[in-house]
N, C-alpha and C. Protein backbone atom coordinates (compact mmCIF):
# COMPACT_ATOMS: atom_id res chain seq x y z
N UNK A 1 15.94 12.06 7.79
CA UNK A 1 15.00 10.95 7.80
C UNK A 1 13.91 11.25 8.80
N UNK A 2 12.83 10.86 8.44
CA UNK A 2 11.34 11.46 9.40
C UNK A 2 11.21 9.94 10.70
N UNK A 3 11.25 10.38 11.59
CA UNK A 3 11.93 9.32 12.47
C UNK A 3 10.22 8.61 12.68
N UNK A 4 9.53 9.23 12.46
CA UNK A 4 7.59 8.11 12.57
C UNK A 4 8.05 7.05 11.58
N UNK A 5 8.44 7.56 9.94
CA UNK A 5 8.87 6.70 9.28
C UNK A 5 9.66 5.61 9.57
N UNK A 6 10.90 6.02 10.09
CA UNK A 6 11.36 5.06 10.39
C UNK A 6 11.29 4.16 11.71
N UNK A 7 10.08 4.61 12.45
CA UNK A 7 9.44 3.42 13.47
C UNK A 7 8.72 2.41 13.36
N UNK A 8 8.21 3.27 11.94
CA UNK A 8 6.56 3.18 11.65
C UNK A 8 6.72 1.34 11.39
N UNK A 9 5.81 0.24 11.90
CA UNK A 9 6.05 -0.95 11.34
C UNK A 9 5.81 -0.98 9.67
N UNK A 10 5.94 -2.26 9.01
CA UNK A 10 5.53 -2.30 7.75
C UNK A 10 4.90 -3.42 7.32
N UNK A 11 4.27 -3.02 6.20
CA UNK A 11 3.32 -3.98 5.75
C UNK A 11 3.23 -4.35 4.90
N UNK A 12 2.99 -5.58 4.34
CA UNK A 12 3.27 -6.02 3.17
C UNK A 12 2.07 -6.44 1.73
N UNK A 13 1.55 -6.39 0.73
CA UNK A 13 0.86 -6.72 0.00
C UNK A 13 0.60 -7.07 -1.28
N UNK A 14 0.50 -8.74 -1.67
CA UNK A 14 0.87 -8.25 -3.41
C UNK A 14 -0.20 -8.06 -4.04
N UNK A 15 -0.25 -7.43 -5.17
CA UNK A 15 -0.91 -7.01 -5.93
C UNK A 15 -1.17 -7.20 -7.68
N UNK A 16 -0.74 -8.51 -7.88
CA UNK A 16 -0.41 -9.14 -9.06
C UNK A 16 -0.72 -8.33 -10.69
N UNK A 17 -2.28 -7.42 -10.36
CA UNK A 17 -3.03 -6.78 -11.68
C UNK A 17 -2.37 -5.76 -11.86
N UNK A 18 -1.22 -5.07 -10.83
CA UNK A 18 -0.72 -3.70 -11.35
C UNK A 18 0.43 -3.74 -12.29
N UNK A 19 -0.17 -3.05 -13.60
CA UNK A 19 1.31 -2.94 -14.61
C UNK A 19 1.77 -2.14 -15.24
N UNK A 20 1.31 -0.94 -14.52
CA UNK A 20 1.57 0.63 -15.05
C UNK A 20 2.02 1.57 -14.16
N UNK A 21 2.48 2.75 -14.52
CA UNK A 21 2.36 3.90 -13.47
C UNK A 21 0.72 4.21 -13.21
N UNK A 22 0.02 4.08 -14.09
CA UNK A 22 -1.47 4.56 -13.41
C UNK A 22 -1.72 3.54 -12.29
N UNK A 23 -1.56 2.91 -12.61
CA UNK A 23 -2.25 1.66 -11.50
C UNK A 23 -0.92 1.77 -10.44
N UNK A 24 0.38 2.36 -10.45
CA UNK A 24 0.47 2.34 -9.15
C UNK A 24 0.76 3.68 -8.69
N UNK A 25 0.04 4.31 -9.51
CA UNK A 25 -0.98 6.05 -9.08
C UNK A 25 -1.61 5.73 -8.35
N UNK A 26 -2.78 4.88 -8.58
CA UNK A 26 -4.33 4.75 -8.44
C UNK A 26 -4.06 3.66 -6.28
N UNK A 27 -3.34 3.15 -6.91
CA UNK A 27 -2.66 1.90 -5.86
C UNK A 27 -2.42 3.30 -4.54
N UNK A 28 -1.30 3.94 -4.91
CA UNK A 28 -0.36 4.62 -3.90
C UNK A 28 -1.88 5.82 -3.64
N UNK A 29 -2.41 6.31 -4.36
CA UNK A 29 -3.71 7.30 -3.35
C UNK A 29 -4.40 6.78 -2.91
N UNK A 30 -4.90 6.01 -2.94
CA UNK A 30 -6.14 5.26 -2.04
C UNK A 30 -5.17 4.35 -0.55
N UNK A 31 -4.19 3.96 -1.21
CA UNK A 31 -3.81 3.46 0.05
C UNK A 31 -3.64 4.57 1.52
N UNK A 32 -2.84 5.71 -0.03
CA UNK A 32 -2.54 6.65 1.56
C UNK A 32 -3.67 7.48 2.18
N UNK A 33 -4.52 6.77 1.83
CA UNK A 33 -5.98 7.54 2.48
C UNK A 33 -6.53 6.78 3.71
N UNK A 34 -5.99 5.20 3.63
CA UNK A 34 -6.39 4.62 5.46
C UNK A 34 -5.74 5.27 6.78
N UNK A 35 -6.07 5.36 7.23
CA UNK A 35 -5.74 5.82 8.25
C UNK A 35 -4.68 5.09 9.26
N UNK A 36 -3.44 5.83 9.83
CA UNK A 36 -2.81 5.54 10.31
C UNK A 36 -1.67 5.36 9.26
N UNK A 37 -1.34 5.00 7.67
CA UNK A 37 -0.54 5.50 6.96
C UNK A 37 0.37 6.79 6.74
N UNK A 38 1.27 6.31 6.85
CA UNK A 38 2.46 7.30 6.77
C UNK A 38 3.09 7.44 5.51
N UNK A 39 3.50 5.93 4.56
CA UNK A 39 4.29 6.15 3.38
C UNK A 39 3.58 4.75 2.66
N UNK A 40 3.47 5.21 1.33
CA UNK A 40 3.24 3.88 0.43
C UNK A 40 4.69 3.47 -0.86
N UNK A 41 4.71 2.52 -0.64
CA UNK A 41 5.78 2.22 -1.79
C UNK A 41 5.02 1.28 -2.86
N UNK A 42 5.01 1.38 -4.30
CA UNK A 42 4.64 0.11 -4.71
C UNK A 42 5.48 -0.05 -5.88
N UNK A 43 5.99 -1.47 -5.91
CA UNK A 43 7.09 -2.48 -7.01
C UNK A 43 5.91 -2.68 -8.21
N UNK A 44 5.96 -2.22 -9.18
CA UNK A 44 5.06 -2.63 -10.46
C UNK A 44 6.10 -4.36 -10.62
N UNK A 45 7.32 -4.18 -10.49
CA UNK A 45 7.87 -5.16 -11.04
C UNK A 45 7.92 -6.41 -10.04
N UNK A 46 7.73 -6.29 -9.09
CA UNK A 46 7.78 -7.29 -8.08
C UNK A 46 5.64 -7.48 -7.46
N UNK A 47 5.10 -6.50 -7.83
CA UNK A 47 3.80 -6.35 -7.70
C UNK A 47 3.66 -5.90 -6.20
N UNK A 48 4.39 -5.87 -5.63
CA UNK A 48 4.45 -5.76 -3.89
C UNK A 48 4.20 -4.06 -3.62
N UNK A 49 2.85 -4.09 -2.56
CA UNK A 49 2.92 -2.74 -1.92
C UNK A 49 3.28 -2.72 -0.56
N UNK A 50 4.21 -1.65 -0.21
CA UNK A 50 4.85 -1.92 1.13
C UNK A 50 3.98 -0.70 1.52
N UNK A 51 3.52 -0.57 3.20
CA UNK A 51 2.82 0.52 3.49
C UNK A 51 3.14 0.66 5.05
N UNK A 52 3.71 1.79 5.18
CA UNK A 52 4.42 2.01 6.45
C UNK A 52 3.62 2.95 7.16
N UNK A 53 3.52 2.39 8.64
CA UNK A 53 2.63 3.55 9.41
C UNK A 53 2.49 2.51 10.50
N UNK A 54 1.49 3.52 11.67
CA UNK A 54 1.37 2.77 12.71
C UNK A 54 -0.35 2.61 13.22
N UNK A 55 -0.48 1.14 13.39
CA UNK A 55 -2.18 1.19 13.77
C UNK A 55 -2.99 0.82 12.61
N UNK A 56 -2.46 0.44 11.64
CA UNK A 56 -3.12 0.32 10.33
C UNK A 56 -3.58 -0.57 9.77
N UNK A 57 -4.94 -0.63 9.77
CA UNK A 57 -5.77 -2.26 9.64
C UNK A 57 -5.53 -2.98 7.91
N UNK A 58 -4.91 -4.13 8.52
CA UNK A 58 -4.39 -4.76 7.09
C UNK A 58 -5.54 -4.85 6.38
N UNK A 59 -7.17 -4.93 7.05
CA UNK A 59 -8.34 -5.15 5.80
C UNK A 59 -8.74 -3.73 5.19
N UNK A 60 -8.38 -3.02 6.01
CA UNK A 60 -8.69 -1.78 4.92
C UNK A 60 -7.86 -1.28 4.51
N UNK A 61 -6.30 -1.72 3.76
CA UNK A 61 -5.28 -1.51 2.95
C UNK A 61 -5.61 -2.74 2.12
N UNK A 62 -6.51 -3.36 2.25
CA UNK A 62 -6.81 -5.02 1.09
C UNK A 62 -7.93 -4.19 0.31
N UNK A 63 -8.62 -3.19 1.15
CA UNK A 63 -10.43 -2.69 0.75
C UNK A 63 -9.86 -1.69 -0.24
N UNK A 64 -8.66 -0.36 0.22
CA UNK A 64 -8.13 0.69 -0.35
C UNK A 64 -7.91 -0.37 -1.80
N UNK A 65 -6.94 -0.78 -1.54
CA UNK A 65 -6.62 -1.36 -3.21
C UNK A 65 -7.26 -2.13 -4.00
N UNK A 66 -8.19 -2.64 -3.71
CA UNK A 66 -9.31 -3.37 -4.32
C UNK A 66 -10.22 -2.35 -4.96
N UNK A 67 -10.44 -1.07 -4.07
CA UNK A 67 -11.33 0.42 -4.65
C UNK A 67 -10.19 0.77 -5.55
N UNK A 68 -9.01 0.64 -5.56
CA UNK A 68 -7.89 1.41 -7.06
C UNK A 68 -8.09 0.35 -8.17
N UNK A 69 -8.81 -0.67 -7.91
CA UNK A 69 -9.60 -1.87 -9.02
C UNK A 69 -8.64 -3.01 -8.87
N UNK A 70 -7.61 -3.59 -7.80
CA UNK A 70 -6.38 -4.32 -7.95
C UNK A 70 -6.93 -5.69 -6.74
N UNK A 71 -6.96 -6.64 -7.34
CA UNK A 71 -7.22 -7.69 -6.02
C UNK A 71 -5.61 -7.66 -5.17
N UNK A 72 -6.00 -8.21 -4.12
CA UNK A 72 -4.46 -7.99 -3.14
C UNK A 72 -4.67 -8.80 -1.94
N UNK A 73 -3.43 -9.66 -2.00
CA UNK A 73 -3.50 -10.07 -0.39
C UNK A 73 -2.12 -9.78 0.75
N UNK A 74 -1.94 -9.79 1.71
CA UNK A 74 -1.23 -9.64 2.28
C UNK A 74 0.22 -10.84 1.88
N UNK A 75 1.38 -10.16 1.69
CA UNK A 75 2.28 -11.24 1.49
C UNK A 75 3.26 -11.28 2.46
């Protein structure tokens, strides 16, 4: 187990428009492009993106997934 990971706090976001693997393609690269991200998880079935890392501004993980075309708020 990568021990940043498992320090790393987490974060929470739903994402109601995602209902595919593309969209939580599109979801999981852009997220892991803010900075301070370590790991993205995303539930198509629960709509929830979890995003683990440290330092990581919840508005530009709302901005990342909004650019993968998905409205999102923190849940």
């Amino acid at each position: 187990m990568n021990l940043t990971t498992a320090a790393a706090p987490a974060l929470t976001f739903l994402a109601p428009g995602m209902t595919c693997e593309h969209c939580k393609l599109a979801v999981t690269e852009e997220v892991q492009r803010v900075a301070g991200v370590v790991s993205v998880a995303v539930d198509l079935d629960t709509k929830l993106v979890r995003v683990l890392g440290s330092g990581v501004d919840e508005a530009a993980v709302v901005a990342a997934i909004d650019e993968a075309g998905y409205d999102a708020v923190s849940a």
